[in-house]
PDB file of N, CA and C in Angstrom:
ATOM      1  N   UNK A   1       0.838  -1.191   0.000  1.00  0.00           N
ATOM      2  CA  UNK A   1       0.000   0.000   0.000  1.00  0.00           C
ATOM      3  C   UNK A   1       0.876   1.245   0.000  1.00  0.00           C
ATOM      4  N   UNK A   2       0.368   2.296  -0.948  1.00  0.00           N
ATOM      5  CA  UNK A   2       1.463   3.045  -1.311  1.00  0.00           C
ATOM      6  C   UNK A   2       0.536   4.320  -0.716  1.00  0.00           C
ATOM      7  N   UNK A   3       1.545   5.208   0.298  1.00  0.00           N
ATOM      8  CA  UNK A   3       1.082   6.590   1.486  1.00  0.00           C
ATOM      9  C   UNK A   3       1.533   7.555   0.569  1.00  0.00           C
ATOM     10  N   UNK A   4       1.826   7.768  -0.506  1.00  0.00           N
ATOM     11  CA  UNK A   4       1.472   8.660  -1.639  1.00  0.00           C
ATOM     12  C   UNK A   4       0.889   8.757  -2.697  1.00  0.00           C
ATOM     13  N   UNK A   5       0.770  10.138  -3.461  1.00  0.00           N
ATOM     14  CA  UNK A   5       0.056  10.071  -4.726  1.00  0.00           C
ATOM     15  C   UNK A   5       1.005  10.720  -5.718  1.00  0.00           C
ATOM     16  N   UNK A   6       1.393  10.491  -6.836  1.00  0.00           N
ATOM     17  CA  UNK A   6       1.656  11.175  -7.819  1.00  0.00           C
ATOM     18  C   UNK A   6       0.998  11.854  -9.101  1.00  0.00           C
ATOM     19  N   UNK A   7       1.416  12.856  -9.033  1.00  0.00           N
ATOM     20  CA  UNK A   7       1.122  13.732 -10.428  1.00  0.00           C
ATOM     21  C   UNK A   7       1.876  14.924 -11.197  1.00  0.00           C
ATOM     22  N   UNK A   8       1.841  14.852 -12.061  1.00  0.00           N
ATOM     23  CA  UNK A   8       2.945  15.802 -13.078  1.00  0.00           C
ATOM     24  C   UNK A   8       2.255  17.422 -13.262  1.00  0.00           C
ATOM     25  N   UNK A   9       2.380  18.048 -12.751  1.00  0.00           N
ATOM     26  CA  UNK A   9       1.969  19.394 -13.028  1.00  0.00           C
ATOM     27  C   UNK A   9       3.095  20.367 -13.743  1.00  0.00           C
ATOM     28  N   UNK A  10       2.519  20.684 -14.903  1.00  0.00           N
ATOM     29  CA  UNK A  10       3.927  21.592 -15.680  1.00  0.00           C
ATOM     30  C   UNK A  10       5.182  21.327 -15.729  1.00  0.00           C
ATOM     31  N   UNK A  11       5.635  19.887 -15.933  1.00  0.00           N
ATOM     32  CA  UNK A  11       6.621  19.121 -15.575  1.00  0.00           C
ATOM     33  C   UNK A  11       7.217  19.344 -14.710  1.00  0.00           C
ATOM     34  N   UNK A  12       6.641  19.589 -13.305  1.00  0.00           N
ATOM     35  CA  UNK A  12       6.811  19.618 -11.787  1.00  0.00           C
ATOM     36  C   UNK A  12       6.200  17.938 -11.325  1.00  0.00           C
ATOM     37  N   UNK A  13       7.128  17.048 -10.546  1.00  0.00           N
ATOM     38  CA  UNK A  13       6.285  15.807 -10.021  1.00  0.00           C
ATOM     39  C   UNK A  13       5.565  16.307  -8.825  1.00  0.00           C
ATOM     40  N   UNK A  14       4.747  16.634  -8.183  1.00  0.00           N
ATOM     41  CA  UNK A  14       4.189  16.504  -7.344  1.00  0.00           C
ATOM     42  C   UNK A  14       4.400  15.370  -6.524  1.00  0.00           C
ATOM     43  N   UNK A  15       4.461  15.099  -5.141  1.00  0.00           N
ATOM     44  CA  UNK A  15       4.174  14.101  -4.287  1.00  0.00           C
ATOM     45  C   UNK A  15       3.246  14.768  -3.039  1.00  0.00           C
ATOM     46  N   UNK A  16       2.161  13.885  -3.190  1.00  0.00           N
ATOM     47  CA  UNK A  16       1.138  14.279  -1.790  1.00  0.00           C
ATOM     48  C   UNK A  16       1.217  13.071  -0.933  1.00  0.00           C
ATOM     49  N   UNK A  17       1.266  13.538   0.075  1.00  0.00           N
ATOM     50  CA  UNK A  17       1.834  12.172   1.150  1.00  0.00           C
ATOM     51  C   UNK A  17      -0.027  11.948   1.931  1.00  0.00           C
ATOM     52  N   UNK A  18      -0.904  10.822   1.496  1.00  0.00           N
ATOM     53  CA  UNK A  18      -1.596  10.155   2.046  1.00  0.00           C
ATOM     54  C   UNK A  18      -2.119   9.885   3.239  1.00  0.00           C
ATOM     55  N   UNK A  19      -1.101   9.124   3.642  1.00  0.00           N
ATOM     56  CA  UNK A  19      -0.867   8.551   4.834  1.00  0.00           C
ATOM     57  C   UNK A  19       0.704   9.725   5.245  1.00  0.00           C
ATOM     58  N   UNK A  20       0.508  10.293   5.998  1.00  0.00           N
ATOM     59  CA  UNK A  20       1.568  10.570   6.764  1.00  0.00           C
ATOM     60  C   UNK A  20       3.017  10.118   7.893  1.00  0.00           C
ATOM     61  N   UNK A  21       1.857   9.283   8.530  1.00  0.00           N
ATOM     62  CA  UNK A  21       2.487   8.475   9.554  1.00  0.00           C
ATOM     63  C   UNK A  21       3.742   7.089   8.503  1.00  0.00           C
ATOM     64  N   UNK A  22       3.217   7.172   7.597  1.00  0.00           N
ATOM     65  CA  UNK A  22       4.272   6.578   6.750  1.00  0.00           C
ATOM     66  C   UNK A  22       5.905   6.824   6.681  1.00  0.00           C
ATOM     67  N   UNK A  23       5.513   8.294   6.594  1.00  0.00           N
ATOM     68  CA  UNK A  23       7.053   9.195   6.204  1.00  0.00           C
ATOM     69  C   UNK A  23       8.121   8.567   7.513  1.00  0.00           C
ATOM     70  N   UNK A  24       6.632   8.543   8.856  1.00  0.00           N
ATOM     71  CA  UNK A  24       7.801   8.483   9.369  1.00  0.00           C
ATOM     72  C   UNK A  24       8.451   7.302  10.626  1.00  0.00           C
ATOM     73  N   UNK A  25       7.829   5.952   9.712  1.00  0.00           N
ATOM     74  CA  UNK A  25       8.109   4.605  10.086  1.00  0.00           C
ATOM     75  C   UNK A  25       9.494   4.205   9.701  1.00  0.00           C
ATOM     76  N   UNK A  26      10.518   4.003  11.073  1.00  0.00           N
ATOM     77  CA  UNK A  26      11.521   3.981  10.521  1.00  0.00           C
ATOM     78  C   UNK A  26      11.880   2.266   9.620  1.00  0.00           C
ATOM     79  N   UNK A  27      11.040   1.761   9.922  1.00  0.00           N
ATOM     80  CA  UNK A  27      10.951   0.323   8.862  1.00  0.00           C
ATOM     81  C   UNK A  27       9.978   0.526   7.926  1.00  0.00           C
ATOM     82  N   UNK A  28       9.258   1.535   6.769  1.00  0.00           N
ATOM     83  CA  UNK A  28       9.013   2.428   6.000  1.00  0.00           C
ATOM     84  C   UNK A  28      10.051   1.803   4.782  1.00  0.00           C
ATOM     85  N   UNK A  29      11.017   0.969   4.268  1.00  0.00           N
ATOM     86  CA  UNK A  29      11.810   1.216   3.315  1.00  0.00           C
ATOM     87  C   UNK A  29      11.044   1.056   2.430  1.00  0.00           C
ATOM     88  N   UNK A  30      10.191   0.247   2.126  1.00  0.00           N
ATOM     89  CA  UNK A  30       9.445  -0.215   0.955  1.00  0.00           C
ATOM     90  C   UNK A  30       8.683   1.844   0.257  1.00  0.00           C
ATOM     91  N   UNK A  31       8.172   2.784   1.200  1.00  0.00           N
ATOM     92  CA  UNK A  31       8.084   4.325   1.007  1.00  0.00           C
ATOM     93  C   UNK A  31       9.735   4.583   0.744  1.00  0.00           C
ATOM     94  N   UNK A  32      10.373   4.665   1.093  1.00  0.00           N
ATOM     95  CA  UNK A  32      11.598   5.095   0.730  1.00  0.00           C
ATOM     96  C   UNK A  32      12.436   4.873  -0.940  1.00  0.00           C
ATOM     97  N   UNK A  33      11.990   3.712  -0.449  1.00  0.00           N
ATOM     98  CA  UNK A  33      12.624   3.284  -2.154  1.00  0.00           C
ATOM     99  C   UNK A  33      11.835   3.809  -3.030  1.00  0.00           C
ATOM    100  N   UNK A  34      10.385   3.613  -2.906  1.00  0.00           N
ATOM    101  CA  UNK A  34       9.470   4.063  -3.887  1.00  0.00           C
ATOM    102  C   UNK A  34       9.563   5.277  -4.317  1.00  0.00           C
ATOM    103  N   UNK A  35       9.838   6.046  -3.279  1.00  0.00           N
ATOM    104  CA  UNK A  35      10.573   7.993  -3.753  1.00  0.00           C
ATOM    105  C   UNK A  35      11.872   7.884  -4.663  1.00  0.00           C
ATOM    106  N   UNK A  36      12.315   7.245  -3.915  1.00  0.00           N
ATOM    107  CA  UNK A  36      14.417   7.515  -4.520  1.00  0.00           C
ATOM    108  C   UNK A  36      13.740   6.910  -6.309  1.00  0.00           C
ATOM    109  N   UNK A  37      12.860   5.451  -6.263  1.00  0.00           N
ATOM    110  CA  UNK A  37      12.734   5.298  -7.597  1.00  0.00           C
ATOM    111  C   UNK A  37      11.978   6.373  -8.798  1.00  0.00           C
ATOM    112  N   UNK A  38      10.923   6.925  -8.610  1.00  0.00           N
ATOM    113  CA  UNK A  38      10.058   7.922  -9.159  1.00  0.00           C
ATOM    114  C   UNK A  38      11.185   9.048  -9.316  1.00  0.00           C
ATOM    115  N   UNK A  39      12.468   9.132  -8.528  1.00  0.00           N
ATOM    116  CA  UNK A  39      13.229  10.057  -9.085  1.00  0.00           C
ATOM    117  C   UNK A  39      14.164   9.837  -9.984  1.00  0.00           C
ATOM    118  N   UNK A  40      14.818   8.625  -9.693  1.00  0.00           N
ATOM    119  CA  UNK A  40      15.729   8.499 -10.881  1.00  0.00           C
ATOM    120  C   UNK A  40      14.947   7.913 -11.982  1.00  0.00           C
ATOM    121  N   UNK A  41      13.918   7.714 -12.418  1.00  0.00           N
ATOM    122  CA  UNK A  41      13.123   7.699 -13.780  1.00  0.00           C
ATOM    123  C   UNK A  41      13.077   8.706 -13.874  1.00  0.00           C
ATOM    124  N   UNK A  42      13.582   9.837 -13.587  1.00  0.00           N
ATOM    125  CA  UNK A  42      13.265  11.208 -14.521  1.00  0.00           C
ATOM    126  C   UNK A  42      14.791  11.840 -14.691  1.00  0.00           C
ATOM    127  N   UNK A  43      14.893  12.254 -16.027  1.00  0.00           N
ATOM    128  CA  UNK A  43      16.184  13.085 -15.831  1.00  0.00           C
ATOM    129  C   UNK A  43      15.548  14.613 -15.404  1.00  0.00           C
ATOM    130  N   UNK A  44      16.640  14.825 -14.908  1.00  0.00           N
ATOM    131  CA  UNK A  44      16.508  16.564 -13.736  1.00  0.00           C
ATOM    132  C   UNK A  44      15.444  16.626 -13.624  1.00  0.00           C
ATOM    133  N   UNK A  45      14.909  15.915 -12.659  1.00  0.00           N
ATOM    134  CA  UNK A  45      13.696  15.686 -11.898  1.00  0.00           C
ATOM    135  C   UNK A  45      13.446  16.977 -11.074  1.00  0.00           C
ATOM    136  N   UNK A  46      12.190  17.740 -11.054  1.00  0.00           N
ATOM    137  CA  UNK A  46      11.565  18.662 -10.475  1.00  0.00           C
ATOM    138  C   UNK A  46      11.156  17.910  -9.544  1.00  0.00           C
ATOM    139  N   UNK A  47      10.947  18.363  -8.573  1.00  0.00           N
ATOM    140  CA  UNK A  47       9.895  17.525  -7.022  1.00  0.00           C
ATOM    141  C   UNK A  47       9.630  18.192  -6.589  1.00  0.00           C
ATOM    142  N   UNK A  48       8.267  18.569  -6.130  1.00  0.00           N
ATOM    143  CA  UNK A  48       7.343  19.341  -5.140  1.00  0.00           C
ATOM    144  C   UNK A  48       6.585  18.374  -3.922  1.00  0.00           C
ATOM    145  N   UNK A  49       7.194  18.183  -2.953  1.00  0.00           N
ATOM    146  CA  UNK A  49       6.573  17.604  -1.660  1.00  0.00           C
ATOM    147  C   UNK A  49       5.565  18.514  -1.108  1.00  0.00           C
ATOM    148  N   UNK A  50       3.981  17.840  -1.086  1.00  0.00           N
ATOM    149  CA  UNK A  50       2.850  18.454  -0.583  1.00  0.00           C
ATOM    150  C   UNK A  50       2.963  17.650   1.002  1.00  0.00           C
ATOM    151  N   UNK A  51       3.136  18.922   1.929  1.00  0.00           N
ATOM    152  CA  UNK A  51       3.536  17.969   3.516  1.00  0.00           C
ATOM    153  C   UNK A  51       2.538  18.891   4.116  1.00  0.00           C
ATOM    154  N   UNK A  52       0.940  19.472   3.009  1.00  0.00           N
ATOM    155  CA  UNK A  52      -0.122  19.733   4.081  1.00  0.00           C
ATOM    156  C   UNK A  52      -0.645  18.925   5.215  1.00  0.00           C
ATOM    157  N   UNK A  53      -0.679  17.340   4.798  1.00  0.00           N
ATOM    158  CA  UNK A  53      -1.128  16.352   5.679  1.00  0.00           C
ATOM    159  C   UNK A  53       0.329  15.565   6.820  1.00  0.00           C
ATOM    160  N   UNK A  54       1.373  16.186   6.672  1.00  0.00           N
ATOM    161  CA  UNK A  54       2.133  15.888   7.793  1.00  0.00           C
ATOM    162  C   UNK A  54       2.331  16.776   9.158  1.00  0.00           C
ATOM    163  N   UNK A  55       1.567  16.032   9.849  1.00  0.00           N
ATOM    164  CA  UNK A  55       1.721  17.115  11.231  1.00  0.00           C
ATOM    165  C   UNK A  55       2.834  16.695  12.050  1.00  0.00           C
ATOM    166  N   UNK A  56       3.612  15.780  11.666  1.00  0.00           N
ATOM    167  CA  UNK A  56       4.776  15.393  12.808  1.00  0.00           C
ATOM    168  C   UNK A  56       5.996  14.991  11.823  1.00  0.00           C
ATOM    169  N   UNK A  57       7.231  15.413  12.342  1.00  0.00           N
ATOM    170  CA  UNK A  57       8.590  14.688  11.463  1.00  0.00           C
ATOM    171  C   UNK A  57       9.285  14.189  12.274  1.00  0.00           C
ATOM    172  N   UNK A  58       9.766  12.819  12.184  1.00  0.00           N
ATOM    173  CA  UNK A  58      10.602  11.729  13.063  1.00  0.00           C
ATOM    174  C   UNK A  58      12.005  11.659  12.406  1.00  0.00           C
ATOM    175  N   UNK A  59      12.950  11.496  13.345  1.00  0.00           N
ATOM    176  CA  UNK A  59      14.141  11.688  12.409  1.00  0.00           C
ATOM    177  C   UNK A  59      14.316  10.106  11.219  1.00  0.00           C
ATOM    178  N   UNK A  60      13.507   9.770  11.450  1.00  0.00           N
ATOM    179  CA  UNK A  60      13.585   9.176   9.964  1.00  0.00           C
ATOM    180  C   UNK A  60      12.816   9.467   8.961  1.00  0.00           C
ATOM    181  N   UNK A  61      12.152   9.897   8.985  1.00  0.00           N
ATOM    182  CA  UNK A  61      10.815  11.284   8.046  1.00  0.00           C
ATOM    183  C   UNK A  61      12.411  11.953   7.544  1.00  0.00           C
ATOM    184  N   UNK A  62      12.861  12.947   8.296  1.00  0.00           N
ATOM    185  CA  UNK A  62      13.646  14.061   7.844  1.00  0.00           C
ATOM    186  C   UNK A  62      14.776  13.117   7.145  1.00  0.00           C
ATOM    187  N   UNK A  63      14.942  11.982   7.770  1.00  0.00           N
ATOM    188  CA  UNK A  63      16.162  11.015   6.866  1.00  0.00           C
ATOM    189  C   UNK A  63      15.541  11.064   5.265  1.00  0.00           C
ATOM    190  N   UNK A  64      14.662  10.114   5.508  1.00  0.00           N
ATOM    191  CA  UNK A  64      14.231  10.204   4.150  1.00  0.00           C
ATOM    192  C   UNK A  64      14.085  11.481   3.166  1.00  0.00           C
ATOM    193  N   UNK A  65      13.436  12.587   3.507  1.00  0.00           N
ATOM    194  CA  UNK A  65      13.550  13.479   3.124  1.00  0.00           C
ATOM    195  C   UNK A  65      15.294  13.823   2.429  1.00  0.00           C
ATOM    196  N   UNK A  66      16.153  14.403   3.198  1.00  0.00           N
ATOM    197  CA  UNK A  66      17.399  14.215   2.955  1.00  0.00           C
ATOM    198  C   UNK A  66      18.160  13.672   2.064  1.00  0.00           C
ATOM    199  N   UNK A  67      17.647  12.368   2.159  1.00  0.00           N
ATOM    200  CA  UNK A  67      17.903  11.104   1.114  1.00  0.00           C
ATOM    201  C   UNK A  67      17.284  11.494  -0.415  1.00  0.00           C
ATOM    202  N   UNK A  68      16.026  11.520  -0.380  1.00  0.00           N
ATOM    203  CA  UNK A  68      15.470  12.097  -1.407  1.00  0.00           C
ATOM    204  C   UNK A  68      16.082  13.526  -2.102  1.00  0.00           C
ATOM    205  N   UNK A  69      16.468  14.467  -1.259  1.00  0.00           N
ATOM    206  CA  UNK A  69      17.009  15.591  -1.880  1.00  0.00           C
ATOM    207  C   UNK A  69      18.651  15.463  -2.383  1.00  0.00           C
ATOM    208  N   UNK A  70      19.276  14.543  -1.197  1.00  0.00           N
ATOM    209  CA  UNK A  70      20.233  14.329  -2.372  1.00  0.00           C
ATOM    210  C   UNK A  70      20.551  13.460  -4.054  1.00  0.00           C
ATOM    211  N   UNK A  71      19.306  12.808  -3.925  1.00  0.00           N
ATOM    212  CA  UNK A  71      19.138  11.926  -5.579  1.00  0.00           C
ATOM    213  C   UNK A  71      18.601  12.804  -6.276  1.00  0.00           C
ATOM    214  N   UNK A  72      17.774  14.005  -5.683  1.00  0.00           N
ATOM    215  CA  UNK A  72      17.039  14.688  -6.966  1.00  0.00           C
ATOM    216  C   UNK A  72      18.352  15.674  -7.407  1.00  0.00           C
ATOM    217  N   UNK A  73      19.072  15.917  -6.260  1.00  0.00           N
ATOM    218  CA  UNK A  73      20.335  16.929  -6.465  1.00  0.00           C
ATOM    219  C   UNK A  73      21.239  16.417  -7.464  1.00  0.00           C
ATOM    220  N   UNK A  74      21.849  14.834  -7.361  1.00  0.00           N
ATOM    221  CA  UNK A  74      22.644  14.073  -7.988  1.00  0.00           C
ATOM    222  C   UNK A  74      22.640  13.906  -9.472  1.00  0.00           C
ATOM    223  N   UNK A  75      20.938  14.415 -10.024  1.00  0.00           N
ATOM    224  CA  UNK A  75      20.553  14.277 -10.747  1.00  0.00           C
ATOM    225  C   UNK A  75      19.666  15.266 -11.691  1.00  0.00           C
ATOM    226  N   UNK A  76      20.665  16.751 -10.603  1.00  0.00           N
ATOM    227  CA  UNK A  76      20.619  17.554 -11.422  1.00  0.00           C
ATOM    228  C   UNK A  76      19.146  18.615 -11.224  1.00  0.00           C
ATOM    229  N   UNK A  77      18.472  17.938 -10.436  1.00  0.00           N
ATOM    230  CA  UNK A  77      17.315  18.282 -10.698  1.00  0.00           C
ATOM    231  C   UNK A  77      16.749  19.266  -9.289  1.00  0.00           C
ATOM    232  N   UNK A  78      15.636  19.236  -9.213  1.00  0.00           N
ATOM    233  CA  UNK A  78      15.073  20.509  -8.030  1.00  0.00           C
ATOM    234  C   UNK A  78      14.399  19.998  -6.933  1.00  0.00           C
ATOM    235  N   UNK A  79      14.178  20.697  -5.928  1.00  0.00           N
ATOM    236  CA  UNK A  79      13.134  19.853  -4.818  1.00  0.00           C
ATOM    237  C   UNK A  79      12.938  21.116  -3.931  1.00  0.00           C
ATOM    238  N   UNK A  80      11.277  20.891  -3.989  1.00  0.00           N
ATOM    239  CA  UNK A  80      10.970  21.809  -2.578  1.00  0.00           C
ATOM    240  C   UNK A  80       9.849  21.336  -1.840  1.00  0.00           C
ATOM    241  N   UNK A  81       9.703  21.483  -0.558  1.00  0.00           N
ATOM    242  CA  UNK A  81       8.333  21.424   0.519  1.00  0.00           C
ATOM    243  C   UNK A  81       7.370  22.443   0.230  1.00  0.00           C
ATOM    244  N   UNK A  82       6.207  22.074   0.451  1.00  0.00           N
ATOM    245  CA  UNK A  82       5.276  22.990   0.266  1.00  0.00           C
ATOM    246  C   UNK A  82       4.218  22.742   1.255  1.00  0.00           C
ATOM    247  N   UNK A  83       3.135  23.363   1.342  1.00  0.00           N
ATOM    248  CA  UNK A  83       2.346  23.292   2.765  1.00  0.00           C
ATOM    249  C   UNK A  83       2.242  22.499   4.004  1.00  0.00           C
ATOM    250  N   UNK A  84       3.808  23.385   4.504  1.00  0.00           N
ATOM    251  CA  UNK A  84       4.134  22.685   5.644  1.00  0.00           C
ATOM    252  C   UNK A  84       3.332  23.171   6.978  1.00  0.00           C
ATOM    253  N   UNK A  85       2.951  22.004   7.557  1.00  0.00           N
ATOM    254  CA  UNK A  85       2.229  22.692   8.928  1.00  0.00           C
ATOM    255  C   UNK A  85       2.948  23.672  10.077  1.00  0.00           C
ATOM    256  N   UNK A  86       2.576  23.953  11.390  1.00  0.00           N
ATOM    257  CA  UNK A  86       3.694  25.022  11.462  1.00  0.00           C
ATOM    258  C   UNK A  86       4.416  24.077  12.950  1.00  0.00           C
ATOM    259  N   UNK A  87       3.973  22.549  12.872  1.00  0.00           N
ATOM    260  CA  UNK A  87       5.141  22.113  13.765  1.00  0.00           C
ATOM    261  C   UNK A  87       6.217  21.221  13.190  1.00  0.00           C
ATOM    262  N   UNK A  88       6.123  21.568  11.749  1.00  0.00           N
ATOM    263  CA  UNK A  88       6.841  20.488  11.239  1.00  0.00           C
ATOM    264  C   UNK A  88       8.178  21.938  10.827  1.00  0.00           C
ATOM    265  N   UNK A  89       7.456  23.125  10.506  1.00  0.00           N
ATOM    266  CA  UNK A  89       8.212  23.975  10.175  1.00  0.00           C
ATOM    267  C   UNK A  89       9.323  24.644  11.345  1.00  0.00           C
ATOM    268  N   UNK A  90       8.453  24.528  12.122  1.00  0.00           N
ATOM    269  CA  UNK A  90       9.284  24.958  13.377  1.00  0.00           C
ATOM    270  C   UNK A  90      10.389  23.812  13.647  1.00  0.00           C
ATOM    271  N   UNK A  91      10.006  22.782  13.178  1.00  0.00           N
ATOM    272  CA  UNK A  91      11.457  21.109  14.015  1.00  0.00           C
ATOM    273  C   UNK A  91      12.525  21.605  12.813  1.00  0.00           C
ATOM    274  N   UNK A  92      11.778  22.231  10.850  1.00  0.00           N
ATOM    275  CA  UNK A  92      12.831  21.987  10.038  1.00  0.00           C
ATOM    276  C   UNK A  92      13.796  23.528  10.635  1.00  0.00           C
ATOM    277  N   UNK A  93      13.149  24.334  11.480  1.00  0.00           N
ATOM    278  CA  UNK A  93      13.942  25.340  11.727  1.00  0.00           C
ATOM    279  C   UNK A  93      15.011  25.405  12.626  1.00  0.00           C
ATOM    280  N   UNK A  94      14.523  24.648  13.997  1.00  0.00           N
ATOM    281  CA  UNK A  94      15.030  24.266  14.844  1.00  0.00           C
ATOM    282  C   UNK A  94      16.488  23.491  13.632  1.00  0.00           C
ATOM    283  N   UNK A  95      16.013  22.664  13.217  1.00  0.00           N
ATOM    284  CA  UNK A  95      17.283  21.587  13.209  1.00  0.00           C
ATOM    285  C   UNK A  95      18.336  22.499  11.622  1.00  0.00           C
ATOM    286  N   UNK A  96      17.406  23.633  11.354  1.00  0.00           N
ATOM    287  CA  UNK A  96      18.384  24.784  10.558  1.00  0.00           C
ATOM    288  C   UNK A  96      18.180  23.695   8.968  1.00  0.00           C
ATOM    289  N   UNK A  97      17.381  23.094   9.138  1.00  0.00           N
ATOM    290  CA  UNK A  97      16.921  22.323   7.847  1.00  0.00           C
ATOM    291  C   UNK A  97      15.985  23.411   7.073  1.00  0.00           C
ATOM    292  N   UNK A  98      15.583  24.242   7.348  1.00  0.00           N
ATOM    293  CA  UNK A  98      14.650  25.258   6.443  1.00  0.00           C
ATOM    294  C   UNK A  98      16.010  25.738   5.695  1.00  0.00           C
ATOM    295  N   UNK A  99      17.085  26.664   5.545  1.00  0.00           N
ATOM    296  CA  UNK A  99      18.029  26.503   4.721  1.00  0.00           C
ATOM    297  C   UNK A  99      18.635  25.412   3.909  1.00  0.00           C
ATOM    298  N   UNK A 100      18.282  23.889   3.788  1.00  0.00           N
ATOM    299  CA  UNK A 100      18.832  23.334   2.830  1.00  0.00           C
ATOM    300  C   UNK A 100      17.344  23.467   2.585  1.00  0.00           C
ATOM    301  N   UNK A 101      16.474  23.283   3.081  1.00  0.00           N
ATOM    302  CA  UNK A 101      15.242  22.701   1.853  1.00  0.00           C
ATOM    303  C   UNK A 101      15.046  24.082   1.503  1.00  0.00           C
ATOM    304  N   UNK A 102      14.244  23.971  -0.173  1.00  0.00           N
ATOM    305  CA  UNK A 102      13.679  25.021  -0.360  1.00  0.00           C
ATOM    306  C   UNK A 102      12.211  25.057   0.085  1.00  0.00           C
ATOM    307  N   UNK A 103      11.857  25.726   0.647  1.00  0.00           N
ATOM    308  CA  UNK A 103      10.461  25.769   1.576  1.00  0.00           C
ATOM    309  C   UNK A 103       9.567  26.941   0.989  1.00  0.00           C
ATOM    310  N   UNK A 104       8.947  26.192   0.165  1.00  0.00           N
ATOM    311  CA  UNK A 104       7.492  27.558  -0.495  1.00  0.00           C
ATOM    312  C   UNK A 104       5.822  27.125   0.266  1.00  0.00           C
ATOM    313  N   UNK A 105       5.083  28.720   0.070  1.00  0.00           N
ATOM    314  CA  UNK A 105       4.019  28.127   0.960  1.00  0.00           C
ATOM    315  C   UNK A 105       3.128  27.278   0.203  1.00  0.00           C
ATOM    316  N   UNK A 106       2.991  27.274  -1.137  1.00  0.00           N
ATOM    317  CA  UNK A 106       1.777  26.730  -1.465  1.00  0.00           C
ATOM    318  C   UNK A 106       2.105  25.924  -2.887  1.00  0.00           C
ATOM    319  N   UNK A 107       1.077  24.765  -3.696  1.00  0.00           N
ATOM    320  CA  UNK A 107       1.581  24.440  -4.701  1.00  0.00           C
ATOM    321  C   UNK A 107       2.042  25.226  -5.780  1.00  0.00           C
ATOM    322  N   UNK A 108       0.816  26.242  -6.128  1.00  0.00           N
ATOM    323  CA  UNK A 108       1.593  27.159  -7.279  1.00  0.00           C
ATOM    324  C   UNK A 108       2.510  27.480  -7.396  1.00  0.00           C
ATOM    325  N   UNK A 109       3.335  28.243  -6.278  1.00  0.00           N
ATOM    326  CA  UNK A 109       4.449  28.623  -5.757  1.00  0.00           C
ATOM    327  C   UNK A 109       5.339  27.900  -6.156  1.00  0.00           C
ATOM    328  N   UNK A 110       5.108  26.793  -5.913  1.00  0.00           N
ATOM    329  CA  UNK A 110       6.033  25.270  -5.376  1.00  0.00           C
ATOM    330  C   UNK A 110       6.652  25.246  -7.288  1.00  0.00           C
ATOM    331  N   UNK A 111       5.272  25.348  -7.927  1.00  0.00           N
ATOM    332  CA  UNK A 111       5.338  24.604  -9.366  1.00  0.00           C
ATOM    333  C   UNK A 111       5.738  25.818 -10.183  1.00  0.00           C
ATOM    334  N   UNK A 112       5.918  26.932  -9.896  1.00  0.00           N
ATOM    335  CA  UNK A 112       6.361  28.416 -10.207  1.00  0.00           C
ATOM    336  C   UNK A 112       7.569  28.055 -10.656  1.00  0.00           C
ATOM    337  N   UNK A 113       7.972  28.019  -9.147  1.00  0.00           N
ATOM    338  CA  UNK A 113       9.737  28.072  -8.484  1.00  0.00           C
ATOM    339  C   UNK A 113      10.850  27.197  -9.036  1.00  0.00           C
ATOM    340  N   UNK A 114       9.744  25.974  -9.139  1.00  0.00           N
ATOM    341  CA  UNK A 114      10.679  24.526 -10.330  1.00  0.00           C
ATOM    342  C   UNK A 114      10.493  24.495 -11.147  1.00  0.00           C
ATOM    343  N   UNK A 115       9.582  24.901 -11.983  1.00  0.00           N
ATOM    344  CA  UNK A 115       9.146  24.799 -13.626  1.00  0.00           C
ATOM    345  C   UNK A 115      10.666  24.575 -14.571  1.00  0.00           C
ATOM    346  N   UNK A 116      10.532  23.932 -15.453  1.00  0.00           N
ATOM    347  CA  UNK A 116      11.903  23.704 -15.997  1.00  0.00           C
ATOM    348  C   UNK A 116      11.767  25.085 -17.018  1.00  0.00           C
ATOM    349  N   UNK A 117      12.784  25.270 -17.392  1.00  0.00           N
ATOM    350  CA  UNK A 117      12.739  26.752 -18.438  1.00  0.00           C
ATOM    351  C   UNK A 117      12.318  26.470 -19.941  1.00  0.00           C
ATOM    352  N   UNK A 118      11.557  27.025 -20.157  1.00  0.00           N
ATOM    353  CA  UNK A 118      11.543  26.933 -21.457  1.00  0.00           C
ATOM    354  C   UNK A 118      12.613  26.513 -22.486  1.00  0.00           C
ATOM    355  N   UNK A 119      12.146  25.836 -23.730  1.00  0.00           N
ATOM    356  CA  UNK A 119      13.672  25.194 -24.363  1.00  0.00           C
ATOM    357  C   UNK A 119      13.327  26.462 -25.502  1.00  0.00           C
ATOM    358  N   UNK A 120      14.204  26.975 -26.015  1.00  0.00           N
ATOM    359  CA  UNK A 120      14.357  28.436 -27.070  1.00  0.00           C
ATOM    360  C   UNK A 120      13.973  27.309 -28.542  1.00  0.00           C
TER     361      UNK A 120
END
């Protein structure tokens, strides 16, 4: 059973996390892999994480996370959080994680900010 959804908006991937409590099971690999894979099928993968429905981050939530941003990085590509609640925002501040992630408030924003550029 898969605690996300995918969808392609303006060649932005979207991920909406479902189930929440998923993110942050630290025996969860079967969610883990399933991210790292949906990224390397894309070259310079855009990613927009919808974390309206996460009200809690466990340090294996933020592992994964992490994990995920360095394959989309590896690969060239973009990643940001988007409607983060405000105790999840406050732990990524606390732990000075709001500077690596890029943190926008809302999807548009989200799908603005990554949009790949136009090809001339």
């Amino acid at each position: 059973m898969s605690t996300f959804n995918t969808r392609d908006e303006s060649g932005v991937l979207i991920v909406a996390f479902t189930d929440p409590s998923g993110l942050n099971d630290f025996r969860n690999t079967p969610l883990r892999d399933a991210l790292f894979e949906i990224v390397q099928e894309r070259t310079e993968p855009r990613v927009a994480l919808d974390m309206s429905r996460v009200d809690y981050l466990s340090s294996s939530g933020v592992a994964i996370l992490v994990g995920l941003k360095r394959r989309v990085e590896t690969r060239e590509g973009k990643i940001a959080l988007f409607g983060l609640q405000s105790a999840v925002q406050g732990l990524l501040h606390i732990m000075k994680l709001d500077r690596y992630f890029l943190i926008i408030e809302d999807e548009p924003a989200a799908v603005e900010q990554l949009r790949p550029a136009p090809s001339v």
